[in-house]
PDB file of N, CA and C in Angstrom:
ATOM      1  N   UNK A   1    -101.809-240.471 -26.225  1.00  0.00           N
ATOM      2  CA  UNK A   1    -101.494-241.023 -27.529  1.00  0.00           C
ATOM      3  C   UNK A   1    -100.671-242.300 -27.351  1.00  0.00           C
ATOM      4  N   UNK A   2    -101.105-243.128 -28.100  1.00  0.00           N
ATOM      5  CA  UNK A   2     -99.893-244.302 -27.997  1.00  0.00           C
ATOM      6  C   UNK A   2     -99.599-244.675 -29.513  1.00  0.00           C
ATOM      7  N   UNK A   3     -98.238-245.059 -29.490  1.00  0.00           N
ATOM      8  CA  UNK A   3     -97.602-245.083 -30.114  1.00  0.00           C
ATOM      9  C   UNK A   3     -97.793-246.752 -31.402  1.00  0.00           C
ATOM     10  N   UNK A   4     -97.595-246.635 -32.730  1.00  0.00           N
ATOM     11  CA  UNK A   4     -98.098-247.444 -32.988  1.00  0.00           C
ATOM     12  C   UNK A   4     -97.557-247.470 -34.065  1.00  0.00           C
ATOM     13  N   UNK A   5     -95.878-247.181 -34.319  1.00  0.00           N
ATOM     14  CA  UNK A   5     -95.163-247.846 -34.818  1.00  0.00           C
ATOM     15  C   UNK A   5     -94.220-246.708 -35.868  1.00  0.00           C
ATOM     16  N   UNK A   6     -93.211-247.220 -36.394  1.00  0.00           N
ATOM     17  CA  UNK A   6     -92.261-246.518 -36.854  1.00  0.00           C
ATOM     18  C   UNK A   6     -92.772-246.473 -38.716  1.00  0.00           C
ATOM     19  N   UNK A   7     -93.002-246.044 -39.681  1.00  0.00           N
ATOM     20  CA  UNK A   7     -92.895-246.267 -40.729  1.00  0.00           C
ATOM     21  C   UNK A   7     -91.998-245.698 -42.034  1.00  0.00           C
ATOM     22  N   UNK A   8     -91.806-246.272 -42.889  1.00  0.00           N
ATOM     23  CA  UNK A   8     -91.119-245.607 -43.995  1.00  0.00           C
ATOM     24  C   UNK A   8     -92.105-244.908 -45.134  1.00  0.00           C
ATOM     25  N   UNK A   9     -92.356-243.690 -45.123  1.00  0.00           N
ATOM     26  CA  UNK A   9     -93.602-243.168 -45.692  1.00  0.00           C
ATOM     27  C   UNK A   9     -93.416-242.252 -46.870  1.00  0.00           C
ATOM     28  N   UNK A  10     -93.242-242.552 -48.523  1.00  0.00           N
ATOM     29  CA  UNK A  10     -92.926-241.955 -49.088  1.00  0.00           C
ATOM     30  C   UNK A  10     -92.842-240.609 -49.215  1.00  0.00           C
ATOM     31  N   UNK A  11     -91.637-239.808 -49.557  1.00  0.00           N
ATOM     32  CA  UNK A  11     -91.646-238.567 -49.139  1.00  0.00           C
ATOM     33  C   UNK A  11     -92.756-237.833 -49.996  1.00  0.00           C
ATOM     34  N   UNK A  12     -93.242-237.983 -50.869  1.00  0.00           N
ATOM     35  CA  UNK A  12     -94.371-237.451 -52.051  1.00  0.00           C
ATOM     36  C   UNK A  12     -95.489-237.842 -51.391  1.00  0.00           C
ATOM     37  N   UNK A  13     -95.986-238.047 -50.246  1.00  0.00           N
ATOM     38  CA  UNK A  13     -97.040-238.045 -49.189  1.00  0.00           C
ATOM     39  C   UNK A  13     -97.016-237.277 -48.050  1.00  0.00           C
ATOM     40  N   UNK A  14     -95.881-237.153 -48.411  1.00  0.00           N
ATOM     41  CA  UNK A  14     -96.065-236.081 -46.395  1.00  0.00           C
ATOM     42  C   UNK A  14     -96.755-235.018 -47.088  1.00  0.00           C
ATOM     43  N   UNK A  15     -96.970-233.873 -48.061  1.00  0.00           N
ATOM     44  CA  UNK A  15     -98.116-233.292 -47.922  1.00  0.00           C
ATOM     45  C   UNK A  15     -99.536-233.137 -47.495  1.00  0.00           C
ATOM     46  N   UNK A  16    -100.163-234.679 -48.178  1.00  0.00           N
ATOM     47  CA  UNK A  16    -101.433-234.920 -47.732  1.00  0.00           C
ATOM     48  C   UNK A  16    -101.363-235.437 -46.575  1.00  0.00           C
ATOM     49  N   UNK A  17    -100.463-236.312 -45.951  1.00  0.00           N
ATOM     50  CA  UNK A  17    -100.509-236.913 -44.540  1.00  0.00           C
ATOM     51  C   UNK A  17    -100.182-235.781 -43.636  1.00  0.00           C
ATOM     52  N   UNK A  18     -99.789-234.154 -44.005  1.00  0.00           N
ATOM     53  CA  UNK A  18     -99.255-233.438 -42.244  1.00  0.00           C
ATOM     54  C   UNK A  18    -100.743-232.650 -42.977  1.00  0.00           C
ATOM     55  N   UNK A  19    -100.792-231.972 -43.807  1.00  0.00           N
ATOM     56  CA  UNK A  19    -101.956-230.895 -44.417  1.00  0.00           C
ATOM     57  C   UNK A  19    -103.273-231.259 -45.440  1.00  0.00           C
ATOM     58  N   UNK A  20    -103.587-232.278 -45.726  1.00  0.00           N
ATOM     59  CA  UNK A  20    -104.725-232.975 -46.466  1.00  0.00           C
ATOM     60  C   UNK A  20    -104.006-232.609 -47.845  1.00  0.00           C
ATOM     61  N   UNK A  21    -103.053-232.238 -48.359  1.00  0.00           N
ATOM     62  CA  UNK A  21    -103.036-231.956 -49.678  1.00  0.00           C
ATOM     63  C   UNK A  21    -102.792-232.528 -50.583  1.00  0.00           C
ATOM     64  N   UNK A  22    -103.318-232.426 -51.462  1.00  0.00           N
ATOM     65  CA  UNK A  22    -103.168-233.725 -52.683  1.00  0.00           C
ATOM     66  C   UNK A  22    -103.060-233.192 -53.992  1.00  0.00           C
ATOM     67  N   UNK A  23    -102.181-232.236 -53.855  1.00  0.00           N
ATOM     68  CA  UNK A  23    -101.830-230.974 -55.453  1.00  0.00           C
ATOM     69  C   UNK A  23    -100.757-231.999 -56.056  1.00  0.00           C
ATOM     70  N   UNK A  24    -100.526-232.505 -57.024  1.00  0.00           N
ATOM     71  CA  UNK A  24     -99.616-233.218 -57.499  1.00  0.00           C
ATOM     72  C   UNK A  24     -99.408-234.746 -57.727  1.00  0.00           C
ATOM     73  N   UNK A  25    -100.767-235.198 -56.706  1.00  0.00           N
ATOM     74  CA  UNK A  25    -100.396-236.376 -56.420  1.00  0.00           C
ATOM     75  C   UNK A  25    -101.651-237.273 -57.758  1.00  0.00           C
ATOM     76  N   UNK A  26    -101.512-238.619 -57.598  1.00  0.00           N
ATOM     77  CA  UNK A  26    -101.897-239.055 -59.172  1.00  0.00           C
ATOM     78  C   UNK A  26    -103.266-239.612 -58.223  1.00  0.00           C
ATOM     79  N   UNK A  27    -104.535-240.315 -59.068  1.00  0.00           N
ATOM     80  CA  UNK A  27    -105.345-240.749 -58.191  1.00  0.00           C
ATOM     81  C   UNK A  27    -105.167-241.966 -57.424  1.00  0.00           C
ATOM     82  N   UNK A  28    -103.973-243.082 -57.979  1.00  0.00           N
ATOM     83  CA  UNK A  28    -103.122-244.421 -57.194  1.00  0.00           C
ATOM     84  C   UNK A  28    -103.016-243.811 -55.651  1.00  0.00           C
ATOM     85  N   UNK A  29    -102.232-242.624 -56.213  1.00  0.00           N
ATOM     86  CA  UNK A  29    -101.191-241.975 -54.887  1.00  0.00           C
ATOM     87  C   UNK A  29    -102.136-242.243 -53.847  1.00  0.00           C
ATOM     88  N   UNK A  30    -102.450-241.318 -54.106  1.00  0.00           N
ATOM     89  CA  UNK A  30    -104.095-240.978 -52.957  1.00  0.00           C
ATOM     90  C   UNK A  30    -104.897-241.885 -52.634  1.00  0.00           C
ATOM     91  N   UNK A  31    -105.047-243.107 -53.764  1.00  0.00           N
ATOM     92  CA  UNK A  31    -106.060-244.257 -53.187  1.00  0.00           C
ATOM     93  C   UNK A  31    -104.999-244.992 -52.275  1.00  0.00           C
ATOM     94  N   UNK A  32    -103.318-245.149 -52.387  1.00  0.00           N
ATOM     95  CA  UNK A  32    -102.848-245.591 -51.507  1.00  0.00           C
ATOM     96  C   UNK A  32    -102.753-245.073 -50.044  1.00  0.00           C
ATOM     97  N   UNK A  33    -102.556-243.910 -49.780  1.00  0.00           N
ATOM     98  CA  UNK A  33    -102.232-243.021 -48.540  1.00  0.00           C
ATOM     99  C   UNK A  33    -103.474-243.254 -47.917  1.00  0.00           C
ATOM    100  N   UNK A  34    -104.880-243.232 -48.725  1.00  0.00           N
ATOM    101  CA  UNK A  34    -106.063-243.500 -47.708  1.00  0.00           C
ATOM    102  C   UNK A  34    -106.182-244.801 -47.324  1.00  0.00           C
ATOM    103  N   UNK A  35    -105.558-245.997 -48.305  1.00  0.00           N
ATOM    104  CA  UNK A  35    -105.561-247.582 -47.674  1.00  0.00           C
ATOM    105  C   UNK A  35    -104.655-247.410 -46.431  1.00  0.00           C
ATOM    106  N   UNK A  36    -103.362-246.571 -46.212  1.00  0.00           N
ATOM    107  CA  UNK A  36    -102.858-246.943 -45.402  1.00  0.00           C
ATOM    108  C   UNK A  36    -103.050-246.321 -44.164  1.00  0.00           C
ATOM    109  N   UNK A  37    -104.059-244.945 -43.862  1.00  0.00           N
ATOM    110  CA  UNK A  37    -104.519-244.581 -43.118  1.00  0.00           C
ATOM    111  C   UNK A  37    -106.187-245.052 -42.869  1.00  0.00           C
ATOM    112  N   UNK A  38    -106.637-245.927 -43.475  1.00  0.00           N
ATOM    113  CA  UNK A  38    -107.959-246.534 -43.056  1.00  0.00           C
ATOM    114  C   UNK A  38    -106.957-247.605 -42.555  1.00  0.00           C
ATOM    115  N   UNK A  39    -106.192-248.257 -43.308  1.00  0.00           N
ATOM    116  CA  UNK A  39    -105.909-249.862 -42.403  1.00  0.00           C
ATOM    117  C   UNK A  39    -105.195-249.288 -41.061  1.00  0.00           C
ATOM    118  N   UNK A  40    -104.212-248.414 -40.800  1.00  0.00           N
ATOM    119  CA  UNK A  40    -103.712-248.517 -39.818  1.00  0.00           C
ATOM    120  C   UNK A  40    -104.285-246.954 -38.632  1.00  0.00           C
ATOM    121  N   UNK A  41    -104.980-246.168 -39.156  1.00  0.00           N
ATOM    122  CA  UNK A  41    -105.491-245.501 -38.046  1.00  0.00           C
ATOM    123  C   UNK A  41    -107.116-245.090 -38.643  1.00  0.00           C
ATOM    124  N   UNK A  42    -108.065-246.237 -38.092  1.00  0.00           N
ATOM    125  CA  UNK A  42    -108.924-245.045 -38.547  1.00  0.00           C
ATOM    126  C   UNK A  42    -109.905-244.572 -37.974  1.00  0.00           C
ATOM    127  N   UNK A  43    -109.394-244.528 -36.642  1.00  0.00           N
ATOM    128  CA  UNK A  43    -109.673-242.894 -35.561  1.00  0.00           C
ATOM    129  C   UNK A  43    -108.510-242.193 -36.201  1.00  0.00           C
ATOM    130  N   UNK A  44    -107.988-241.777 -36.503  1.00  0.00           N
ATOM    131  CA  UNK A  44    -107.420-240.713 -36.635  1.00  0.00           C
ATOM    132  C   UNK A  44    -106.081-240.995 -35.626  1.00  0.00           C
ATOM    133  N   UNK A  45    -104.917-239.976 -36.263  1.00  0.00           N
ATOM    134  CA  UNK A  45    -103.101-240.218 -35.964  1.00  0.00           C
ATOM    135  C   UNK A  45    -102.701-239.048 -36.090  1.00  0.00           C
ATOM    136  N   UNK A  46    -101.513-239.083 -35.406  1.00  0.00           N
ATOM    137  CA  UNK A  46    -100.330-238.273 -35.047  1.00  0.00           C
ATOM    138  C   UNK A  46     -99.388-238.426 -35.528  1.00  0.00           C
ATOM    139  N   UNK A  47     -98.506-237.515 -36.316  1.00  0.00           N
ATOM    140  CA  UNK A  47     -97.097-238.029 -36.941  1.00  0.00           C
ATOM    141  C   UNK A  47     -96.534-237.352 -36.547  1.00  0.00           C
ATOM    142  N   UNK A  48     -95.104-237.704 -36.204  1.00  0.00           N
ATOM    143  CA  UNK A  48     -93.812-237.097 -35.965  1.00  0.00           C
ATOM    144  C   UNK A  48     -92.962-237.153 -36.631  1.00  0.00           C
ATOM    145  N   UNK A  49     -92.622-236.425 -37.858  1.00  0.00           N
ATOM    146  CA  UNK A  49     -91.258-236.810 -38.768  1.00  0.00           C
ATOM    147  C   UNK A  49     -89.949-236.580 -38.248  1.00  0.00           C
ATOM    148  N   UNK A  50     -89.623-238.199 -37.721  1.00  0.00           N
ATOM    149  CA  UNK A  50     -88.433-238.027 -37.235  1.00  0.00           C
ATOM    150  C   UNK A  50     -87.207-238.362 -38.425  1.00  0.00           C
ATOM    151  N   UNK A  51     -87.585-238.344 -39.105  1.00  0.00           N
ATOM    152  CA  UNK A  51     -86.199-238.762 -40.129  1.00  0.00           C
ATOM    153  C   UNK A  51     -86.742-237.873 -40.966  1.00  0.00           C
ATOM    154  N   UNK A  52     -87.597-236.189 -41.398  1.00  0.00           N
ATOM    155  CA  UNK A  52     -87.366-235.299 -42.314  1.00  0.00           C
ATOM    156  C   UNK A  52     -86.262-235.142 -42.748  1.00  0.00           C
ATOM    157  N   UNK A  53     -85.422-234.901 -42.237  1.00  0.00           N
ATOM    158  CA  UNK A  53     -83.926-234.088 -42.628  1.00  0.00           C
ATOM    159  C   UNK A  53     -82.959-235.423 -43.380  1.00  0.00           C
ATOM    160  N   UNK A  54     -83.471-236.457 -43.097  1.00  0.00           N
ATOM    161  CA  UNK A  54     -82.849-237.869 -43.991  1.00  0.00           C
ATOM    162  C   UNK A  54     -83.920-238.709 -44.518  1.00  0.00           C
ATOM    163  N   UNK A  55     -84.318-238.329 -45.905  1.00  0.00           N
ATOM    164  CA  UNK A  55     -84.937-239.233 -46.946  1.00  0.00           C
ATOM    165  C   UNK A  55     -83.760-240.105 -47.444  1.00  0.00           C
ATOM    166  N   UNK A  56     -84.244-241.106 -47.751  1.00  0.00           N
ATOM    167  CA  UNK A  56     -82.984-242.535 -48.142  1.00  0.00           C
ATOM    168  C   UNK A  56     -84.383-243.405 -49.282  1.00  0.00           C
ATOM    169  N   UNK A  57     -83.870-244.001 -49.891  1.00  0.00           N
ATOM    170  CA  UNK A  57     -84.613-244.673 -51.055  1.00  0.00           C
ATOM    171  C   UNK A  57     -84.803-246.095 -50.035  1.00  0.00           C
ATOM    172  N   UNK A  58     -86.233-246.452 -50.443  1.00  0.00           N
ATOM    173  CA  UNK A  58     -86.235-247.559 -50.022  1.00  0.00           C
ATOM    174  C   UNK A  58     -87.499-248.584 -51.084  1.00  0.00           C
ATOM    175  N   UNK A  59     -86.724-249.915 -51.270  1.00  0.00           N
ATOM    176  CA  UNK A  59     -87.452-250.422 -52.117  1.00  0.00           C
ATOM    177  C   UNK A  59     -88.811-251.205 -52.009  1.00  0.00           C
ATOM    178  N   UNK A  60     -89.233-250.975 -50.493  1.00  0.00           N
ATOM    179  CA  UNK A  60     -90.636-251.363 -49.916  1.00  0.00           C
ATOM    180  C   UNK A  60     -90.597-250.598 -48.813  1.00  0.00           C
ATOM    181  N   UNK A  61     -91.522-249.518 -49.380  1.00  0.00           N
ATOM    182  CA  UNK A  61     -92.170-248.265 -48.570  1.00  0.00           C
ATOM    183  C   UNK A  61     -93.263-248.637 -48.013  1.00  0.00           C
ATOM    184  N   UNK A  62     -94.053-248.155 -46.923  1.00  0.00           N
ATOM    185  CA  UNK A  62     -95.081-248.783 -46.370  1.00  0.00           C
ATOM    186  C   UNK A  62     -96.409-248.622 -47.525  1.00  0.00           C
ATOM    187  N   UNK A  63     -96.397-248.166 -48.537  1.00  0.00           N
ATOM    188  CA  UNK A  63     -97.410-248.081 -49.804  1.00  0.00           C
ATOM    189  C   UNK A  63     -97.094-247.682 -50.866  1.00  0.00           C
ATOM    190  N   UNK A  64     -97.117-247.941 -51.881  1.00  0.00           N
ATOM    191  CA  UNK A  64     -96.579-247.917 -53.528  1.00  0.00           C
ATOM    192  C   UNK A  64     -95.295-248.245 -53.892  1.00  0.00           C
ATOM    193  N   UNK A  65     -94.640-248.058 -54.744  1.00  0.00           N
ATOM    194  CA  UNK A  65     -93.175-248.904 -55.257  1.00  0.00           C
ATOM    195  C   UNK A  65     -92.250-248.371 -54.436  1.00  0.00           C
ATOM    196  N   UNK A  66     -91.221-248.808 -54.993  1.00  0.00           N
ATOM    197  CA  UNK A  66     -90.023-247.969 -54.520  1.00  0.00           C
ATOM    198  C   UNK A  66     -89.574-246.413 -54.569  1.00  0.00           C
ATOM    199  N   UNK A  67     -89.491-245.675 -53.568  1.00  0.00           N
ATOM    200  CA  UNK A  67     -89.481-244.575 -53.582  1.00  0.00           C
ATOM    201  C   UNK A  67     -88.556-244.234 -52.260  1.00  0.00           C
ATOM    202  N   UNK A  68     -88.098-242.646 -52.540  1.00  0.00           N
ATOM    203  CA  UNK A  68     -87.564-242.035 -51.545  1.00  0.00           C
ATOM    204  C   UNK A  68     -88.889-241.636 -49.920  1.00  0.00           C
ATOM    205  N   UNK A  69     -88.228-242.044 -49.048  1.00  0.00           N
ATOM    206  CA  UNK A  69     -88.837-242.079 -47.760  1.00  0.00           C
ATOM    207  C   UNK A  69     -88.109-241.496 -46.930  1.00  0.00           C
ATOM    208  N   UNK A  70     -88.973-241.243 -46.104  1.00  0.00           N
ATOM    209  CA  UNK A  70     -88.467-240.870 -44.478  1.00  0.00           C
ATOM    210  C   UNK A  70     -89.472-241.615 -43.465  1.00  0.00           C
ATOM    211  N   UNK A  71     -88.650-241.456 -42.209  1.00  0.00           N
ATOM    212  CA  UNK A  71     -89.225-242.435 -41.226  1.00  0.00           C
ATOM    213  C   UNK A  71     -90.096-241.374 -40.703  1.00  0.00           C
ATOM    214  N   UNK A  72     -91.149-242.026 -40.027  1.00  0.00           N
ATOM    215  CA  UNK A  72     -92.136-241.229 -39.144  1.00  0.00           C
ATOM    216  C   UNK A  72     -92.590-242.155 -37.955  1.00  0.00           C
ATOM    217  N   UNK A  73     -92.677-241.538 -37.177  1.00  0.00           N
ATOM    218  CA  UNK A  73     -93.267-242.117 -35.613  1.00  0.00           C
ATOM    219  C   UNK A  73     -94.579-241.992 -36.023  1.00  0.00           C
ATOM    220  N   UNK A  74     -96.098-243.072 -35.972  1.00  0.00           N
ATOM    221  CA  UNK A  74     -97.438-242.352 -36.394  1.00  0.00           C
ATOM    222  C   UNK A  74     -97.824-243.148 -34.580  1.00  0.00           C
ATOM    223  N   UNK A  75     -98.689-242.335 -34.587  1.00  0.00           N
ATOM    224  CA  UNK A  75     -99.663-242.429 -33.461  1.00  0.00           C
ATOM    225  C   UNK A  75    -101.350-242.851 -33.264  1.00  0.00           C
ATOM    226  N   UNK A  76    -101.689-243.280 -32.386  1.00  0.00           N
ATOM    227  CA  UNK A  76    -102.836-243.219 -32.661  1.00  0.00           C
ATOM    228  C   UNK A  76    -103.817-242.399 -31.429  1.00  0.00           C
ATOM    229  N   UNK A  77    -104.984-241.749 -32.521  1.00  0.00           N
ATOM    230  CA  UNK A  77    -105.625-240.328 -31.804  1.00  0.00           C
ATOM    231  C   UNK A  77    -106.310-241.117 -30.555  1.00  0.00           C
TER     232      UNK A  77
END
């Protein structure tokens, strides 16, 4: 695996990004999370949530407005 960068990934996505799930999410949500996994992996990735335990607000998340995030290590398959 190599490594392919650190991101700030709204926390109202880590469902569908660790488990495909998309219970809650609006159809934006979802058209964003797939732009940002077609633009940046699309063989397929690895995430490591290294900042779960610290979500922090940030006002440019790697996709949609400002929102609470956590960092993730993503990979590529």
């Amino acid at each position: 695996m190599r490594h392919a960068g650190t991101f700030q990934i709204p926390t109202y996505a880590i469902p569908m990004l660790e488990y495909g799930d998309t219970t809650g999410l609006t159809d934006l949500d979802i058209e964003l999370v797939n732009g940002f996994i077609e633009a940046n992996f699309p063989h397929g990735y690895m995430v490591d949530w290294t900042g779960i335990e610290q979500p922090y607000f940030a006002s440019h998340p790697e996709f949609g407005i400002a929102a609470e995030v956590v960092e993730a290590d993503f990979y590529h398959a």
